[in-house]
Protein backbone atom coordinates (compact mmCIF):
# COMPACT_ATOMS: atom_id res chain seq x y z
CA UNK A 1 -31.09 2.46 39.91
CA UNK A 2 -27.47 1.12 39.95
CA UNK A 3 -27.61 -0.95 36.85
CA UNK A 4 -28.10 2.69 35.28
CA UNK A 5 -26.15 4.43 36.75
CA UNK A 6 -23.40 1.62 35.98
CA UNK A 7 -24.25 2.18 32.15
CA UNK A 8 -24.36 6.19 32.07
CA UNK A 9 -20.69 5.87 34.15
CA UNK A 10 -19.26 3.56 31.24
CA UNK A 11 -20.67 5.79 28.51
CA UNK A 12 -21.45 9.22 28.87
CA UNK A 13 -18.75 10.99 27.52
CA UNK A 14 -17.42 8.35 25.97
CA UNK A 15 -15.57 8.42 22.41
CA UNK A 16 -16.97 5.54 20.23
CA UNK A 17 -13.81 3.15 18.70
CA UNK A 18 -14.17 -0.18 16.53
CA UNK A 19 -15.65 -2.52 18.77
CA UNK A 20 -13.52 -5.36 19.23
CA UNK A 21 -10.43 -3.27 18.55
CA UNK A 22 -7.44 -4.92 20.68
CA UNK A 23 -5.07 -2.35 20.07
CA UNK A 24 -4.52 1.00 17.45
CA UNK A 25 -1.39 2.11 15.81
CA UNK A 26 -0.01 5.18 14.69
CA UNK A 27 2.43 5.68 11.85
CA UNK A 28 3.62 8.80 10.10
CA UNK A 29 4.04 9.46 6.29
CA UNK A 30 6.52 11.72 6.40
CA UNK A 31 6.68 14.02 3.29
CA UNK A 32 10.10 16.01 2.64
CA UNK A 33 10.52 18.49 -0.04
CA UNK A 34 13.47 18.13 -2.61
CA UNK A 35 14.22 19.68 -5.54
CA UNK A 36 11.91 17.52 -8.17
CA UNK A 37 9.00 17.91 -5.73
CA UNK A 38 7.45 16.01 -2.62
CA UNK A 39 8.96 12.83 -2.13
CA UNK A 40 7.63 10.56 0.89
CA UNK A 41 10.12 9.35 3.40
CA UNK A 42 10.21 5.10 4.11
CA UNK A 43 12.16 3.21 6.50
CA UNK A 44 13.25 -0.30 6.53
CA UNK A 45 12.87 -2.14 9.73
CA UNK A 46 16.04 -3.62 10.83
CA UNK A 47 16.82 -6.85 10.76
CA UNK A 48 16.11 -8.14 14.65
CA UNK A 49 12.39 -6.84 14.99
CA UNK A 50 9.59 -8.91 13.76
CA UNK A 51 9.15 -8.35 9.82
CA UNK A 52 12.86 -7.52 9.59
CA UNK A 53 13.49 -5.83 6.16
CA UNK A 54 10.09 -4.93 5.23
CA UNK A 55 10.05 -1.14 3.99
CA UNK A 56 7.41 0.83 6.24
CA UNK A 57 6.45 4.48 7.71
CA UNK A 58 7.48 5.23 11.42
CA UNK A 59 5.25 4.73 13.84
CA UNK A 60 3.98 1.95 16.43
CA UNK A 61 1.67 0.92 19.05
CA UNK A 62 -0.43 3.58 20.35
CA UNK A 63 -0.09 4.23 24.80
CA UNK A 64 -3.52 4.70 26.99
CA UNK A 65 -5.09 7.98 26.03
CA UNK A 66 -2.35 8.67 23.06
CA UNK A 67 -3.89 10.22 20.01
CA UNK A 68 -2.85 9.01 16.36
CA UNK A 69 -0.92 12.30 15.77
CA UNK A 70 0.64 12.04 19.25
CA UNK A 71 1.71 8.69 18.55
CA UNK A 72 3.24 9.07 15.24
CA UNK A 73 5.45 12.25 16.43
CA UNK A 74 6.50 10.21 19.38
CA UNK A 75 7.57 6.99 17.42
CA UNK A 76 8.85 8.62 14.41
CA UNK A 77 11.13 11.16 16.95
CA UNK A 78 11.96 7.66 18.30
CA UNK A 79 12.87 6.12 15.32
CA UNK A 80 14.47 8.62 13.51
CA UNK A 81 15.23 11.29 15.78
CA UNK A 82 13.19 13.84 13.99
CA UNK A 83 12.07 16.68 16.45
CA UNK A 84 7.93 16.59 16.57
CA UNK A 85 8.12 20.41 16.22
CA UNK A 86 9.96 19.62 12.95
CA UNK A 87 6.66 18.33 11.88
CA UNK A 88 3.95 20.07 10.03
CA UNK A 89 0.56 17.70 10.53
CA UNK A 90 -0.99 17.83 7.63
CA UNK A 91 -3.95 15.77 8.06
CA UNK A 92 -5.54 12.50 9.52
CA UNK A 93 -6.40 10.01 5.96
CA UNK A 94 -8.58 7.35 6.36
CA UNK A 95 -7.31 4.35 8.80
CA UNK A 96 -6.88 0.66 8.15
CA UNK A 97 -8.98 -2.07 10.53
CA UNK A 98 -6.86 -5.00 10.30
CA UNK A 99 -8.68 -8.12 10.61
CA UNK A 100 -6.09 -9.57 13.22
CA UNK A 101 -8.49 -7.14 15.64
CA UNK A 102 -6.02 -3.57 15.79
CA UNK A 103 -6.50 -0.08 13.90
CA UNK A 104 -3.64 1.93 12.03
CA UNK A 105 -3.91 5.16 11.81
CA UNK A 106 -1.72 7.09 9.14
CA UNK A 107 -1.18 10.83 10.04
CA UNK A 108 0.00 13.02 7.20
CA UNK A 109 3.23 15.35 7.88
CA UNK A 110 5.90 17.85 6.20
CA UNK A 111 9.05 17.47 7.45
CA UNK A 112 11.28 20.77 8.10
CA UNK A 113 14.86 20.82 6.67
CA UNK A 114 15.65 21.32 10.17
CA UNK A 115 14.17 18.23 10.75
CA UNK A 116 16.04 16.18 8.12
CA UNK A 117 19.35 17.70 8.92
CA UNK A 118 18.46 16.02 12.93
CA UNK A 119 17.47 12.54 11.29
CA UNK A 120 19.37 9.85 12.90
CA UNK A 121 17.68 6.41 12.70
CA UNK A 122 17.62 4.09 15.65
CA UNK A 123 20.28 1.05 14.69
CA UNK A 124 17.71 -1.16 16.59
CA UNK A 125 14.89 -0.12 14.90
CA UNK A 126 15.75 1.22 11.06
CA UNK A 127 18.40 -0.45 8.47
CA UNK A 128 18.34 2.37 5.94
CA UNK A 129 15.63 5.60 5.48
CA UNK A 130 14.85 6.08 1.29
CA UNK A 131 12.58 8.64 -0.21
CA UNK A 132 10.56 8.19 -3.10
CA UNK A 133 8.97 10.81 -5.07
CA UNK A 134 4.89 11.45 -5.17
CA UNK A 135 5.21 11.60 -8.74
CA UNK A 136 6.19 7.92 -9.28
CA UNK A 137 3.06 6.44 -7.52
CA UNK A 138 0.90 8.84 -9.19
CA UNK A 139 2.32 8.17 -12.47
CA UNK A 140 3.15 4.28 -11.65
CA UNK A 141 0.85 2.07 -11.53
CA UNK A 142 0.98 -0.35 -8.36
CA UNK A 143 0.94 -4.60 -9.34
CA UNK A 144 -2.36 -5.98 -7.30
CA UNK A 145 -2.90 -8.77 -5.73
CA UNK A 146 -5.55 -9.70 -3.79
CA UNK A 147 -6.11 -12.49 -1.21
CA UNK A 148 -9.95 -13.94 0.47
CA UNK A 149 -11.02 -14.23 3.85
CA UNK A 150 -12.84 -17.23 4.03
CA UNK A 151 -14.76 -17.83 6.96
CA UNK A 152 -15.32 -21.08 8.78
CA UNK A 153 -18.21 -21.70 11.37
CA UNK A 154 -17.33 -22.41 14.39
CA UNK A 155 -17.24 -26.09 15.87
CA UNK A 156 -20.59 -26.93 17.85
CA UNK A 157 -22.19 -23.78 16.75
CA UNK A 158 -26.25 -24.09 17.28
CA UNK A 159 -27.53 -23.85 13.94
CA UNK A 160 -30.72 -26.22 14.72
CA UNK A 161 -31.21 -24.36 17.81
CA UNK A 162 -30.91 -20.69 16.01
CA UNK A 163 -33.09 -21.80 12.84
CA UNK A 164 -30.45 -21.91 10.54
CA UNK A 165 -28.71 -24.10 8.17
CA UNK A 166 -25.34 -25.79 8.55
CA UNK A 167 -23.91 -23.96 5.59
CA UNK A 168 -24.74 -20.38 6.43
CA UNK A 169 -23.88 -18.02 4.25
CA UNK A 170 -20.59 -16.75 6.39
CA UNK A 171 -19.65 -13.46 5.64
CA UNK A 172 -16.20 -13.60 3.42
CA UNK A 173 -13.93 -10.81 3.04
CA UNK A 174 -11.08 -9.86 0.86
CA UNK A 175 -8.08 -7.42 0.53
CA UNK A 176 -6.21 -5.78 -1.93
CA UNK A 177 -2.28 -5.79 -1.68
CA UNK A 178 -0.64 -3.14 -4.07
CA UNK A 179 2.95 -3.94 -4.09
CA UNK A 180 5.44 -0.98 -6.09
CA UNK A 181 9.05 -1.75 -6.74
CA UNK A 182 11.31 1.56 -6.53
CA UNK A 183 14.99 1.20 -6.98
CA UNK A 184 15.25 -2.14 -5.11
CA UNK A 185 12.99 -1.73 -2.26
CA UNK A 186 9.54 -3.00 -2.33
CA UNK A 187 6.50 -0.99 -1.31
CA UNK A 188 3.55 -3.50 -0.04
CA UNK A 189 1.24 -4.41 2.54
CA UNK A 190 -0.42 -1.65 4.76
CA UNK A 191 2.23 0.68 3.63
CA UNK A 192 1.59 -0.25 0.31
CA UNK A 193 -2.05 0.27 0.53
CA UNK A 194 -1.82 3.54 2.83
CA UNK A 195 0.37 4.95 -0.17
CA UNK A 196 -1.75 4.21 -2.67
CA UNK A 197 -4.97 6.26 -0.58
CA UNK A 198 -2.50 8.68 -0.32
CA UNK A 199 -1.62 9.13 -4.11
CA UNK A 200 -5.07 8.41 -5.45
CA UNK A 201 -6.04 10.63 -8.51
């Protein structure tokens, strides 16, 4: 029957994602040894690119077929000229579903002195690289914030049709922002929250 063999061709073998996922992301939080322990390595995205200024990990859109750790070598070698052999992957944590319809994945790494000596970030890309030790988000706690996702049904939706009222119960969502303040730069957002998965006790 066509029709099945149409479905097994789409699906055997197939990996499951998010469905509904536009697009994943891959960033890298680069740890670097120094001499009062493991500090974790931010950029700031320069002042051109969209969300100029904001402090962030290296990393970026993911290409057809690229895996998270793939991806975050590549942009963070990119970005900052650090070697992927330079890298140690650590680990994969847990990734963020962003309700604008895209995954970001956060892939763990140690970066080689070899690989901080070769760091050169990309004018276009980076205004300044910082590190900031573990210690201080483990010992400092974050300010949180939180913001709703209210839901709003849908113009000319069927209710009658479906059996249902006109003020269905909508699923709502909500996020939590942790924001951190380090020696003038601000740590918030995604970054902010894959930091403080990172860090938890």
């Amino acid at each position: 029957m066509r029709e099945l063999e149409e479905l097994r061709r789409r699906f055997d073998g197939h990996a499951p994602g998010l469905m509904g996922a536009r697009h994943s992301y891959a960033v890298l939080c680069p740890l670097v040894e120094r001499a009062d322990g493991l500090h974790l390595l931010f950029e700031v995205r320069a002042a051109g690119l969209r969300q100029g200024g904001e402090v962030c990990f290296p990393g970026g859109r993911a290409e057809a077929g690229e895996s998270p750790v793939a991806c975050a070598l590549r942009e963070t070698e990119e970005e900052l000229s650090i070697p992927a052999p330079e890298v140690t992957v650590l680990g994969t944590p847990d990734f963020i579903c962003n309700q604008r319809g895209f995954l970001l994945h956060p892939v763990l790494g140690l970066v080689s002195q070899a690989g901080l000596e070769a760091l050169r970030p990309s004018p276009a890309e980076v205004a300044e690289v910082f590190t900031v030790p573990l210690a201080f988000f483990r010992d400092t706690e974050p300010e949180l914030y939180a913001y709703d996702l209210l839901p709003r049904g849908p113009e000319g939706f069927p209710y009658e049709e479906l059996g249902i009222s006109p003020d269905y119960p909508w699923s709502r969502g909500r996020v939590e922002v942790p924001v951190w303040r380090y020696q003038g730069h601000v740590i918030w957002g995604m970054t902010g929250r894959i930091v403080r998965e990172l860090t938890r006790k």
